[in-house]
Structures are given as C-alpha cells and as structure tokens.
C-alpha atoms as a PDB file:
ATOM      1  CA  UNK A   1      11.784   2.646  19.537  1.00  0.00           C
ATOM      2  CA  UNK A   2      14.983   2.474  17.072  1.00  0.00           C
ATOM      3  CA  UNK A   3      14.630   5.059  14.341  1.00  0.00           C
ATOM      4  CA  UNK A   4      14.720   2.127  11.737  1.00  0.00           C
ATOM      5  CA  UNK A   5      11.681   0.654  13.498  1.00  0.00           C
ATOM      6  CA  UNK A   6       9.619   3.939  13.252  1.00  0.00           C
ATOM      7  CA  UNK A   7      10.122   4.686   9.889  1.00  0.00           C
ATOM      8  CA  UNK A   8       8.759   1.333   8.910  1.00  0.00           C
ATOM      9  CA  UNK A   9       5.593   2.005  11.057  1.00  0.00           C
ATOM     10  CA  UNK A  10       5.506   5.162   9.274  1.00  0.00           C
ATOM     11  CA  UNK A  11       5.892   3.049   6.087  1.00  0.00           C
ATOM     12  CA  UNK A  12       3.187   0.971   6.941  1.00  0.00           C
ATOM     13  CA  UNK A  13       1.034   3.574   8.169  1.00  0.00           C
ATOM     14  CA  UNK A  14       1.101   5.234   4.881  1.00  0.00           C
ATOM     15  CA  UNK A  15       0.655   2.422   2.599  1.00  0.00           C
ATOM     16  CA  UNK A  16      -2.499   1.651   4.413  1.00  0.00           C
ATOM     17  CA  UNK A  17      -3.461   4.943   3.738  1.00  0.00           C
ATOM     18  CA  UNK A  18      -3.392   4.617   0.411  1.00  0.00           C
ATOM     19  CA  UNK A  19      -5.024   1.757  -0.033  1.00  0.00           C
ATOM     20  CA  UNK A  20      -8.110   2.596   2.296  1.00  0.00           C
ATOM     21  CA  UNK A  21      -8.358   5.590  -0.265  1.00  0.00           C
ATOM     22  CA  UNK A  22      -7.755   3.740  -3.729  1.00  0.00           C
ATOM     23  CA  UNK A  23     -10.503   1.551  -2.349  1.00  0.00           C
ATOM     24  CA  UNK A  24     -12.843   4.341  -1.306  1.00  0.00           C
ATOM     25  CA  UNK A  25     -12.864   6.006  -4.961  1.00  0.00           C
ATOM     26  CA  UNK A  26     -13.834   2.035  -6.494  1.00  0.00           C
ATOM     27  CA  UNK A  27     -17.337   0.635  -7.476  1.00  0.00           C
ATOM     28  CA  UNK A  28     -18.534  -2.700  -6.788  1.00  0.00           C
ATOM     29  CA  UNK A  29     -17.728  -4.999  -9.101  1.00  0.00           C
ATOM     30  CA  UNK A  30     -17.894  -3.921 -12.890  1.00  0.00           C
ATOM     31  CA  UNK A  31     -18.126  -6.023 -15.671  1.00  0.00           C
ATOM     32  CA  UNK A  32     -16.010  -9.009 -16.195  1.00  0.00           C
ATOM     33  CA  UNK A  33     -15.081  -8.955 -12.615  1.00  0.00           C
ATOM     34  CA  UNK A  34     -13.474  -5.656 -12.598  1.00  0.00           C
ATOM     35  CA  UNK A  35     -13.475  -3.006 -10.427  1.00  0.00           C
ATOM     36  CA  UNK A  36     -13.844   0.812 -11.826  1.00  0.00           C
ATOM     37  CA  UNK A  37     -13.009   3.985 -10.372  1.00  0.00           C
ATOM     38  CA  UNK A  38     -16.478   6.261  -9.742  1.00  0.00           C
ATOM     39  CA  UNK A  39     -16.857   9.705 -11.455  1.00  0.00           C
ATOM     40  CA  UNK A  40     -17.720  12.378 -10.098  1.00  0.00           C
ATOM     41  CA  UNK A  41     -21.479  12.285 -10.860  1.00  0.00           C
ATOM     42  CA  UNK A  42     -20.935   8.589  -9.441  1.00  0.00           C
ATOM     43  CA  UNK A  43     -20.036   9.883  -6.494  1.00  0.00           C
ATOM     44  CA  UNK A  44     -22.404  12.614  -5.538  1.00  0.00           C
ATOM     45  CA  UNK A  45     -24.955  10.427  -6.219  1.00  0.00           C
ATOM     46  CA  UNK A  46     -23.828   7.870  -3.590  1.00  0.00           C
ATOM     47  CA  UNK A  47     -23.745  10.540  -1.017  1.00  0.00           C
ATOM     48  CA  UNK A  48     -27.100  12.016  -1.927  1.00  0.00           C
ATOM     49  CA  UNK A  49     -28.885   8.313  -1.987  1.00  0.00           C
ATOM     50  CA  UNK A  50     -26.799   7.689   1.453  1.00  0.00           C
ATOM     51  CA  UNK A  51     -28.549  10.947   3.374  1.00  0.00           C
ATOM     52  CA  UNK A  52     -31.636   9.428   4.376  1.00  0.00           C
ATOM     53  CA  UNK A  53     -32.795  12.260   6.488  1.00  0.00           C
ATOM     54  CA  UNK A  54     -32.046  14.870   3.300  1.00  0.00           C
ATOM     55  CA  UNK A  55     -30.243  17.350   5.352  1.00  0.00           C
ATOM     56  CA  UNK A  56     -27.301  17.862   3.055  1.00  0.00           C
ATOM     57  CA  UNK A  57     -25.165  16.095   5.672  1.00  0.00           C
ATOM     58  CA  UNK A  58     -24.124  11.857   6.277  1.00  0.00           C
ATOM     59  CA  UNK A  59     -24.048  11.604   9.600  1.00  0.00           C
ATOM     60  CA  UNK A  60     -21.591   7.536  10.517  1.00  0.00           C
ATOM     61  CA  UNK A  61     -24.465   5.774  10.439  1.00  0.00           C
ATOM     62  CA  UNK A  62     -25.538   7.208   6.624  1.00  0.00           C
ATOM     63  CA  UNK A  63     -21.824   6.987   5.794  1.00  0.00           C
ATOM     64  CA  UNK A  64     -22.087   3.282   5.943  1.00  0.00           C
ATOM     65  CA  UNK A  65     -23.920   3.293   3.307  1.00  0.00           C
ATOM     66  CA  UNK A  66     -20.909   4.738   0.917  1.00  0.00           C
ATOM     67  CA  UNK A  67     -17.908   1.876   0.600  1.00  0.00           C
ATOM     68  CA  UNK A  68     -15.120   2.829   2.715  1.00  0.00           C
ATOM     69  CA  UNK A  69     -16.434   6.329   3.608  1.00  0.00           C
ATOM     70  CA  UNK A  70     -17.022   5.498   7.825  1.00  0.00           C
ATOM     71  CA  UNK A  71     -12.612   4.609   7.502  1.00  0.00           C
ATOM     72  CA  UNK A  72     -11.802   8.402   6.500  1.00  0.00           C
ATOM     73  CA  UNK A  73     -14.953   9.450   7.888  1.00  0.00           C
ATOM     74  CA  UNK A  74     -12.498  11.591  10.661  1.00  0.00           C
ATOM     75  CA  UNK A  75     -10.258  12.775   8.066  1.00  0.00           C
ATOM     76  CA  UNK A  76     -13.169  13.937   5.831  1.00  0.00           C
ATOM     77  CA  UNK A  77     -15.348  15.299   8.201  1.00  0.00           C
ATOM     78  CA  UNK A  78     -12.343  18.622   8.336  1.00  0.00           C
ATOM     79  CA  UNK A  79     -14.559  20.974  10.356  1.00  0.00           C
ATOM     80  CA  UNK A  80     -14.971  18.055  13.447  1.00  0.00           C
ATOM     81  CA  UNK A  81     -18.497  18.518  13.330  1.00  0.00           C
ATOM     82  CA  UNK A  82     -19.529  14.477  13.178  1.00  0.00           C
ATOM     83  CA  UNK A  83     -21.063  15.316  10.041  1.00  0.00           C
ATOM     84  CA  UNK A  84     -19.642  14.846   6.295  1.00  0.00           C
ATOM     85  CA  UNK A  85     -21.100  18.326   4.639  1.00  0.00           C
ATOM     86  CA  UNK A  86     -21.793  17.627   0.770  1.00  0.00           C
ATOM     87  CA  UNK A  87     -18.811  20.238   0.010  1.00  0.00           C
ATOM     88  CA  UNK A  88     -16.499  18.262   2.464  1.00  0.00           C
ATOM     89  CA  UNK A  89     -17.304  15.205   0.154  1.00  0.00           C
ATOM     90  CA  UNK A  90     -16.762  16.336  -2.471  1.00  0.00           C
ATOM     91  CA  UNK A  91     -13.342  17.715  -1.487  1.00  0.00           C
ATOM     92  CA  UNK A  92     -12.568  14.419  -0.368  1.00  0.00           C
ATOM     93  CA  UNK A  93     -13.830  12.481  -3.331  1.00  0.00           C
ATOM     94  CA  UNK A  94     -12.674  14.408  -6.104  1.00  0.00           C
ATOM     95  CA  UNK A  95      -8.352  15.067  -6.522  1.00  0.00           C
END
C-alpha cells in the first residue's frame, strides 16, 4: 500500500467517524423536517428509558434502543466491560 493510498483510507476512516458521531448526538425528526441536536437532559433520559433491566448499565441489546449508540458502542464502553456505565455515557454524549 502506496503512502498516498493510506492516507486516503485514513481520510475516509475519519470522516466516517465523524459522521457516525454528528448522527449519534441528533433527534428524530424535529419540526418542519429538521433534525436537532439532543441536550443533555435529552440524552440521559434516552439512556435511562433504554436500561430495561434498571441496573445503571445498557448492555448492546438496550443500546439499540439509543440511535447510533450500538456503532460507538466499543469506543464508549472505555473500561471493555460490554456494558455502557451511565458515567461512560455521559462522557461520550456530552463534549
């Protein structure tokens, strides 16, 4: 592999990055069509109405439940556990 050719994929790579997580911190459709970035209060209460079994934790299958969460669920999920802690969520969600 050329240089050239791996700093595209690298290019690519990262642009897809950053549109899986522009997309993760959106709503479903707002009004008029548009879409609307969640707050923070928005957030937390996605995860909390995703944890079914109200152990402070999303496990892949509750994380399907939050758009575009089970994409980053590795790179949230920091600790490698299989489980998305409230704190690691919020981490994640919030800048």
């Amino acid at each position: 592999m050329t240089f050239k050719t791996r700093k595209r994929m690298q290019g690519a790579a990262a642009a897809i990055v950053l549109t899986t997580s522009a997309a993760w911190a959106q709503t479903s459709m707002g009004p008029a069509g548009a879409d609307k970035a969640m707050s923070k209060q928005e957030m937390m209460a996605a995860f909390t109405k995703a944890d079914a079994n109200k152990d402070g934790k999303l496990d892949i299958v509750e994380a399907e439940n939050v758009p575009g969460l089970v994409a980053r669920f590795k790179q949230i999920d920091t600790d490698g556990d299989g489980m998305i802690s409230k704190a690691e969520f919020e981490k994640a969600a919030m800048p």
